[in-house]
C-alpha atoms as a PDB file:
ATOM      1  CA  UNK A   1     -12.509  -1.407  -2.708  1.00  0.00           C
ATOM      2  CA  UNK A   2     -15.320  -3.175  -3.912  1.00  0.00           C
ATOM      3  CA  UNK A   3     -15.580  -5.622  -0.797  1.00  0.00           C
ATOM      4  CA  UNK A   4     -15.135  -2.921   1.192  1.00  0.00           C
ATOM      5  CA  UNK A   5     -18.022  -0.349   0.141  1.00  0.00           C
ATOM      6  CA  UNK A   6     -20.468  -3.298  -0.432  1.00  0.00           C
ATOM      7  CA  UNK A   7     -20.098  -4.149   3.593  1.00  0.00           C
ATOM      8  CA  UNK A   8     -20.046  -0.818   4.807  1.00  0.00           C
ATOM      9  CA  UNK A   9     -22.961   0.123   6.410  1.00  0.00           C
ATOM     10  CA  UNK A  10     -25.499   2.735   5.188  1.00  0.00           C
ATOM     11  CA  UNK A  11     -24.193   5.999   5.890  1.00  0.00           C
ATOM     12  CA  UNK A  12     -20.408   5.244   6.617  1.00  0.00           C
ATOM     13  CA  UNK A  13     -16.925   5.972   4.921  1.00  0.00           C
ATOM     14  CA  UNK A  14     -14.656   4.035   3.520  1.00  0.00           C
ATOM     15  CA  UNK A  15     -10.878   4.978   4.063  1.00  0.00           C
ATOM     16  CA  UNK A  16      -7.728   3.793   2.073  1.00  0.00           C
ATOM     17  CA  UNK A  17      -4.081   5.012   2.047  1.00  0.00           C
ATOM     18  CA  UNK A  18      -1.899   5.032  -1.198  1.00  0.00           C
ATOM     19  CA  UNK A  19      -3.329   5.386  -4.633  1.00  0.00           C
ATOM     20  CA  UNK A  20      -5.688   2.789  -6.074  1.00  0.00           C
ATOM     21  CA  UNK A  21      -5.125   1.316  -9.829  1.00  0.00           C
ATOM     22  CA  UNK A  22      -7.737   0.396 -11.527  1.00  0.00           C
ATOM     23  CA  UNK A  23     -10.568   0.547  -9.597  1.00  0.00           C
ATOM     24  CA  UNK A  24     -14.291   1.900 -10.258  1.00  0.00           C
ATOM     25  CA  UNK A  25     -16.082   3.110  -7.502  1.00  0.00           C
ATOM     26  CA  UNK A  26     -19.743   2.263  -7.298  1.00  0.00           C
ATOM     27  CA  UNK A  27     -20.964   5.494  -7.667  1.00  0.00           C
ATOM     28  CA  UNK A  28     -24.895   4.191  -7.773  1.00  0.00           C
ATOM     29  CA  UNK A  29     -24.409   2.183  -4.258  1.00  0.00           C
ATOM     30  CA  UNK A  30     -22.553   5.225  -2.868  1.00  0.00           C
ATOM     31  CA  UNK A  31     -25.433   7.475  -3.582  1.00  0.00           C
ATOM     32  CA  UNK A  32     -28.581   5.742  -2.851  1.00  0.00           C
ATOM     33  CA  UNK A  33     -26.656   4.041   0.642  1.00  0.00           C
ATOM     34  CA  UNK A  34     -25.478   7.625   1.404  1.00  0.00           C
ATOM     35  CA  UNK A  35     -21.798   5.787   1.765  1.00  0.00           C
ATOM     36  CA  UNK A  36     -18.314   7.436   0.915  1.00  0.00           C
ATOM     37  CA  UNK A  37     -15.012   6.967   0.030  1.00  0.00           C
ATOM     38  CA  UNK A  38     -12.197   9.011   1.888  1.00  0.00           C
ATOM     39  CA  UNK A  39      -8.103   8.399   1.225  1.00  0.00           C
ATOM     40  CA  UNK A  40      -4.777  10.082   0.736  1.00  0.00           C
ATOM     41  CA  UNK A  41      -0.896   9.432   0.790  1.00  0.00           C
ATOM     42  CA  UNK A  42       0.811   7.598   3.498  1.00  0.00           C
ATOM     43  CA  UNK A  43       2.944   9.600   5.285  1.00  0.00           C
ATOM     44  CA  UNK A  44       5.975   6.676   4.835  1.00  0.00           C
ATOM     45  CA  UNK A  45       8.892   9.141   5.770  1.00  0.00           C
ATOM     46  CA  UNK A  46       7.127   9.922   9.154  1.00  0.00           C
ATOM     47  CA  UNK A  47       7.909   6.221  10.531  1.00  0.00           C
ATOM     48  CA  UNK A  48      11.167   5.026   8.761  1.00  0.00           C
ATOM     49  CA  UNK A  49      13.162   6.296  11.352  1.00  0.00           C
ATOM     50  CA  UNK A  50      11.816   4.313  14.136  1.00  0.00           C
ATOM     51  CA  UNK A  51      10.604   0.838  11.789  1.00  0.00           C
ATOM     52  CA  UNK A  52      13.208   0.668  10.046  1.00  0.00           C
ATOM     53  CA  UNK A  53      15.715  -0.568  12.573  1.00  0.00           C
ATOM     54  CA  UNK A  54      13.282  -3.312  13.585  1.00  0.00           C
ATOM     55  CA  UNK A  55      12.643  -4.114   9.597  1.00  0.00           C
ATOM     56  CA  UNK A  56      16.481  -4.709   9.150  1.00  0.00           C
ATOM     57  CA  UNK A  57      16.699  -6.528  12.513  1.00  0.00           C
ATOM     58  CA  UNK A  58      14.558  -8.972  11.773  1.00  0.00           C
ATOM     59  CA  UNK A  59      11.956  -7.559  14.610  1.00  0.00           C
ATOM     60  CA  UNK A  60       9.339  -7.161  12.927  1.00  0.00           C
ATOM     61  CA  UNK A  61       8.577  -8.732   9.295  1.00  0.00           C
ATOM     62  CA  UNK A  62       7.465  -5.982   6.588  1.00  0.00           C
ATOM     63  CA  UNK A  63       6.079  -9.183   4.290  1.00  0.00           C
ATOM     64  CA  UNK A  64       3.099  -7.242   3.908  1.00  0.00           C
ATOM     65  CA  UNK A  65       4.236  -4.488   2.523  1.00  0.00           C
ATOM     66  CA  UNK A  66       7.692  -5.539   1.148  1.00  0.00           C
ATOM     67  CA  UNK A  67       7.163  -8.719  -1.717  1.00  0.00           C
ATOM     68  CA  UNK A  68      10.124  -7.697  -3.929  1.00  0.00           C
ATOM     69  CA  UNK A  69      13.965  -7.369  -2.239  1.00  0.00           C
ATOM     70  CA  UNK A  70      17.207  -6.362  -4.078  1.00  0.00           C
ATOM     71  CA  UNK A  71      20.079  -4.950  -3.760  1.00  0.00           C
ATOM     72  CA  UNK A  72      21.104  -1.735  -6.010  1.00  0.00           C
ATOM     73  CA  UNK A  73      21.607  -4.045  -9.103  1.00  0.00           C
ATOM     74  CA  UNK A  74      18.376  -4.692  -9.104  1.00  0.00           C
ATOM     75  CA  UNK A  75      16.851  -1.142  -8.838  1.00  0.00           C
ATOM     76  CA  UNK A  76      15.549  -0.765 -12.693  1.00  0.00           C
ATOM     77  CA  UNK A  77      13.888  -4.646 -11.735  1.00  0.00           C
ATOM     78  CA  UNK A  78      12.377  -3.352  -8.909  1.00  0.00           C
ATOM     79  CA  UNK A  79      10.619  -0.392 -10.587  1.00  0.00           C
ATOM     80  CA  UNK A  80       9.240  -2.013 -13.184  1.00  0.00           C
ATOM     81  CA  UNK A  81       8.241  -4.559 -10.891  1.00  0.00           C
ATOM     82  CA  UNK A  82       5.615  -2.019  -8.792  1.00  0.00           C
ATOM     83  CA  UNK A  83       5.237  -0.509 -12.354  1.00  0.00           C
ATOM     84  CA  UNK A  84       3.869  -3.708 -13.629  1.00  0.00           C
ATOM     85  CA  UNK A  85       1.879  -4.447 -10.457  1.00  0.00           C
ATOM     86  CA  UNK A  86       4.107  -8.148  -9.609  1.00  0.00           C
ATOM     87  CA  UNK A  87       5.053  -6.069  -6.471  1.00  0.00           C
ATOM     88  CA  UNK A  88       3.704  -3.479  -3.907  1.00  0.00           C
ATOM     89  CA  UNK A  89       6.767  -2.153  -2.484  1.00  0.00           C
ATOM     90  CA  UNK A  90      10.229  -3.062  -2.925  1.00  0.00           C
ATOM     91  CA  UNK A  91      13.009  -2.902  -0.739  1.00  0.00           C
ATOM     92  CA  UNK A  92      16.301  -1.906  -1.397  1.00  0.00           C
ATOM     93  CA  UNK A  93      19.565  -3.725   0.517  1.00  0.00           C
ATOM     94  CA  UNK A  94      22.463  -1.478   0.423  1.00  0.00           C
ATOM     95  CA  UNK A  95      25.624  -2.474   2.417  1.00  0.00           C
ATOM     96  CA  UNK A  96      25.511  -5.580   4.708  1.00  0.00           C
ATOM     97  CA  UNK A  97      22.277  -6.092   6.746  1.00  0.00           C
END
């Protein structure tokens, strides 16, 4: 967030989707560059049913989103994992893929 209000220009917004931890917004900056900060949920459910096909097929590689896989074992691990911030996202393998 920081990178990305300190190279906005003078008078633009700043957009993000999901919910930031730990950040501080620099309110001073903001203000006297007349800049702004603008976000909300991603609307995840919206797309599963057409990416995820192409996520289990191999089409297309959700490595950017997805760093932590297990299967339903592993579902307590994989909380605490996003809880702890060692992951973003986890995904969950049920069945055979």
């Amino acid at each position: 967030m920081e990178t990305a209000i300190g190279v906005a220009r003078p008078g633009s917004m700043v957009g993000y989707v999901g919910v930031p931890h730990g950040v501080e917004l620099p309110v001073a900056e903001m203000f006297y560059r007349n800049k702004g900060v603008f976000g909300g949920a991603a609307p995840v459910r919206t797309y599963i049913p057409e990416l995820l096909p192409d996520v289990l097929e191999e089409r297309i590689n959700p490595g950017r989103v997805f760093d932590f896989a297990t299967d339903l074992d592993g579902v307590a691990e994989a909380y605490a994992a996003m809880d702890e911030r060692r992951a973003i996202k986890s995904l969950l393998r049920v069945g055979t893929v």
